[in-house]
Protein backbone atom coordinates (compact mmCIF):
# COMPACT_ATOMS: atom_id res chain seq x y z
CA UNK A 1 -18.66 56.47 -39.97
CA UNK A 2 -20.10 59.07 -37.73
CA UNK A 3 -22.68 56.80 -36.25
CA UNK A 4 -19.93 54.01 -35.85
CA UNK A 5 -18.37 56.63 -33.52
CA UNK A 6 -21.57 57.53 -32.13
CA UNK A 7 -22.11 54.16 -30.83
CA UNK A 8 -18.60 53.52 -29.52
CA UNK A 9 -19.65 56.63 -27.34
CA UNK A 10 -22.82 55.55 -25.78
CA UNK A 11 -22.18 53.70 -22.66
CA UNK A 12 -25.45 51.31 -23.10
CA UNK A 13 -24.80 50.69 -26.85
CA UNK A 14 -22.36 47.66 -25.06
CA UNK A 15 -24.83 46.43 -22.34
CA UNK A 16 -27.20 45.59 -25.11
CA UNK A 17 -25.05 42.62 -26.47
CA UNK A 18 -24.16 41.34 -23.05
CA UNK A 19 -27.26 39.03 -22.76
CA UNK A 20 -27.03 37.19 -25.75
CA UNK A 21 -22.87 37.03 -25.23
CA UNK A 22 -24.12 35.07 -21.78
CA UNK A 23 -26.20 33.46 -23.44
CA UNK A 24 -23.70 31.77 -25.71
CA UNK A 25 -20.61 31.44 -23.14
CA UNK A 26 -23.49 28.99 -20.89
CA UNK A 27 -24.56 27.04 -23.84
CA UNK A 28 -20.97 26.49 -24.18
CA UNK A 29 -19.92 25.71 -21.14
CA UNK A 30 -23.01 23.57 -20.54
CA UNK A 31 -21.99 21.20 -23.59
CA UNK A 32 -18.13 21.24 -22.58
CA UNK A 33 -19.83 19.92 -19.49
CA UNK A 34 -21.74 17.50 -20.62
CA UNK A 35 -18.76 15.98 -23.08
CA UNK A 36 -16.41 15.95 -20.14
CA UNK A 37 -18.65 14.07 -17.76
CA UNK A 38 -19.58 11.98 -20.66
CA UNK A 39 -15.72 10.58 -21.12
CA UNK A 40 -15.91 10.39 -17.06
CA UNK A 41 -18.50 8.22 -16.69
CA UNK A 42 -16.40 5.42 -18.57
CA UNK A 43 -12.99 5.84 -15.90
CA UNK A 44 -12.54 2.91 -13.13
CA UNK A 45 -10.48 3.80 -10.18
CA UNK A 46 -7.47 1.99 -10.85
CA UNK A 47 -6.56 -1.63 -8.59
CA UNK A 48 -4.92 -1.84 -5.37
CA UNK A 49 -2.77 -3.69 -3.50
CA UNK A 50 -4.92 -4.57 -0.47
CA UNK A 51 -2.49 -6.61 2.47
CA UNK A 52 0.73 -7.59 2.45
CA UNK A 53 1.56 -10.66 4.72
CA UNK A 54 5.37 -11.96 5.82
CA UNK A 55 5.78 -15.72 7.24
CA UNK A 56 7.25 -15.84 9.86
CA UNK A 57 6.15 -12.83 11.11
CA UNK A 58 9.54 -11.97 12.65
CA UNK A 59 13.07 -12.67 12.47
CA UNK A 60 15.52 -13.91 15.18
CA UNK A 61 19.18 -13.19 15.15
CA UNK A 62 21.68 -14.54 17.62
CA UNK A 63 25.15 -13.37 18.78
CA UNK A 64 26.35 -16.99 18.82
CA UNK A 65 30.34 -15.69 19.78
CA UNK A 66 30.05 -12.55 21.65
CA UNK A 67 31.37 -10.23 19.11
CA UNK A 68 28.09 -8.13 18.81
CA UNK A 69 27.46 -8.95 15.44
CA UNK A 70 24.02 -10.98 15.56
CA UNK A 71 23.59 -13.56 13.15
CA UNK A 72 21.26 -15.99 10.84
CA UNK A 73 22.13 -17.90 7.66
CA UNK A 74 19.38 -20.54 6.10
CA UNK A 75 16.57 -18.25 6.23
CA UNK A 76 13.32 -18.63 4.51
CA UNK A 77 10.38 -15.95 4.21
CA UNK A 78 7.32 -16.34 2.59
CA UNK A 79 5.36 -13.37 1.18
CA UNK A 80 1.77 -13.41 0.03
CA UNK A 81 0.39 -10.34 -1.82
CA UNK A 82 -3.53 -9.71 -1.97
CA UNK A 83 -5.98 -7.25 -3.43
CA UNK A 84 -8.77 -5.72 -1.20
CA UNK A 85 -10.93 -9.01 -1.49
CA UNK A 86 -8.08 -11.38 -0.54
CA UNK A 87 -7.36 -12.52 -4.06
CA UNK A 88 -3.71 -13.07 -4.62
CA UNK A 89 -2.21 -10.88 -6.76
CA UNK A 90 0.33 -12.73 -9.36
CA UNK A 91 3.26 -10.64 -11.06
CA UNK A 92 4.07 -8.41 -8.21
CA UNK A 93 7.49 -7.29 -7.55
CA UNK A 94 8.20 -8.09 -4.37
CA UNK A 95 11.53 -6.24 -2.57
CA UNK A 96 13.51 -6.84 0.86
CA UNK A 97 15.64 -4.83 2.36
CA UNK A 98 17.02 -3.96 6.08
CA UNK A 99 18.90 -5.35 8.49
CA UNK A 100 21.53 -6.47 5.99
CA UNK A 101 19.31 -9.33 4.46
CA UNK A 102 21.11 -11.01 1.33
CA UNK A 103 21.08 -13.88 -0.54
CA UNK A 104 23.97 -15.97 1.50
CA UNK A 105 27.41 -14.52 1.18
CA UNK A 106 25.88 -12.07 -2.03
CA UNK A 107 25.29 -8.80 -0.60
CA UNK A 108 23.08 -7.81 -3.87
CA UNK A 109 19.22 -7.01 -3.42
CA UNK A 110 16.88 -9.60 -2.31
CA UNK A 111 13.44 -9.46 -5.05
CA UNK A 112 11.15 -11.71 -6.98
CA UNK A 113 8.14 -11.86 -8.39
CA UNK A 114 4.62 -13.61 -7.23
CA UNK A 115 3.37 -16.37 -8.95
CA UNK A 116 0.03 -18.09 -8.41
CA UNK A 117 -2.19 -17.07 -5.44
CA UNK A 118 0.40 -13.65 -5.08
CA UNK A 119 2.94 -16.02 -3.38
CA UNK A 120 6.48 -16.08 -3.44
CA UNK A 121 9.28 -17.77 -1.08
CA UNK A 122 12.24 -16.60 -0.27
CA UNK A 123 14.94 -19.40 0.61
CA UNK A 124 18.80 -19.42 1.31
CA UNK A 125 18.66 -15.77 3.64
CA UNK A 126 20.94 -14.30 5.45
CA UNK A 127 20.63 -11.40 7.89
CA UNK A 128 22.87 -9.71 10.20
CA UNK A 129 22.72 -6.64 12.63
CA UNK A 130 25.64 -5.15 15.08
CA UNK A 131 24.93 -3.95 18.13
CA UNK A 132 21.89 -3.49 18.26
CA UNK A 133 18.74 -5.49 19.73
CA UNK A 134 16.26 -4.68 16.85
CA UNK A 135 15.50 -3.78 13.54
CA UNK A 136 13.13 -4.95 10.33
CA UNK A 137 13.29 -6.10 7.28
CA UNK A 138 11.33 -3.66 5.08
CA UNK A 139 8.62 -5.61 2.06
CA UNK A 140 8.05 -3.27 -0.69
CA UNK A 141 5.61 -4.54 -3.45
CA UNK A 142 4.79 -2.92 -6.81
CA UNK A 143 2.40 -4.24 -9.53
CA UNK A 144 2.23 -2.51 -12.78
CA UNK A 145 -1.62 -1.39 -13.12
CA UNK A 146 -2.27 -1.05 -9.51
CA UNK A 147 -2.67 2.12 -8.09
CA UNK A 148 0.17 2.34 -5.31
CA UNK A 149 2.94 0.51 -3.85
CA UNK A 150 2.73 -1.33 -0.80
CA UNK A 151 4.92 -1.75 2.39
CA UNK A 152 5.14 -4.06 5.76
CA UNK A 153 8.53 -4.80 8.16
CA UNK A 154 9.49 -7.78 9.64
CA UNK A 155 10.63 -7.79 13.29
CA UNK A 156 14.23 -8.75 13.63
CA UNK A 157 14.71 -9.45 16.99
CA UNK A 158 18.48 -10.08 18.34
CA UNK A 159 18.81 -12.60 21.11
């Protein structure tokens, strides 16, 4: 017991362990290292949405009776969605929204989804804006698996 004590005493008595305890803690962290960069190696950046393009590229509204309330009914867009190479993208959610664009008389949201070569067409618009002599329509796409979302606007243009 007395040299147990002794030992706790001596200053140096803990310095001679500290090596090997190095020793260990880099062996350690060396393998931790090794296993981590291991499961790494296998990870892909995930895909993304590379261009999103509107046709036509803007939208004209017109004030047909005076009453500052600029019109269009009959509209058709046509968005195409592609990843970074150009390939379209099919299944993307594709969203509209701004410068009160609806489907005819329903004032619900405007969306659909892509189908083959990241296409799809809207048909039967309407859009209105008061007052004023421009705004956009704001495309929002989302595909599940791909990285980030992706948005354009549309010029609306009142005449």
């Amino acid at each position: 017991m007395r040299k147990l004590k002794a030992i706790r005493r001596d200053r140096q008595a803990g310095i001679e362990g500290l090596p090997l305890q190095l020793m260990i803690m880099v062996v350690i962290a060396g393998i931790g290292t090794t296993i981590i960069l291991g499961w790494m190696s296998g990870l892909q950046a995930p895909a993304a949405i590379g261009s999103v393009h509107a046709s036509p590229g803007e939208i004209v509204l017109n004030d047909n009776d005076g009453d500052g309330l600029f019109m269009a009914d009959d509209l058709s867009i046509m968005i195409t969605v592609a990843d970074p190479s150009g390939k379209g993208i099919q299944g993307a959610s594709v969203m509209l929204e701004g410068a009160g664009i609806s489907y005819g008389s329903n004032q619900g949201s405007v969306h659909s989804i892509t189908g083959e070569g990241g296409r799809v067409t809207f048909t039967d618009l309407q859009a209105s804006l008061t007052g004023s002599s421009f705004g956009y329509v704001t495309v929002t796409v989302v595909k599940s698996g791909y990285s980030s979302s992706m948005m354009t606007q549309v010029p609306v243009i009142c005449e």
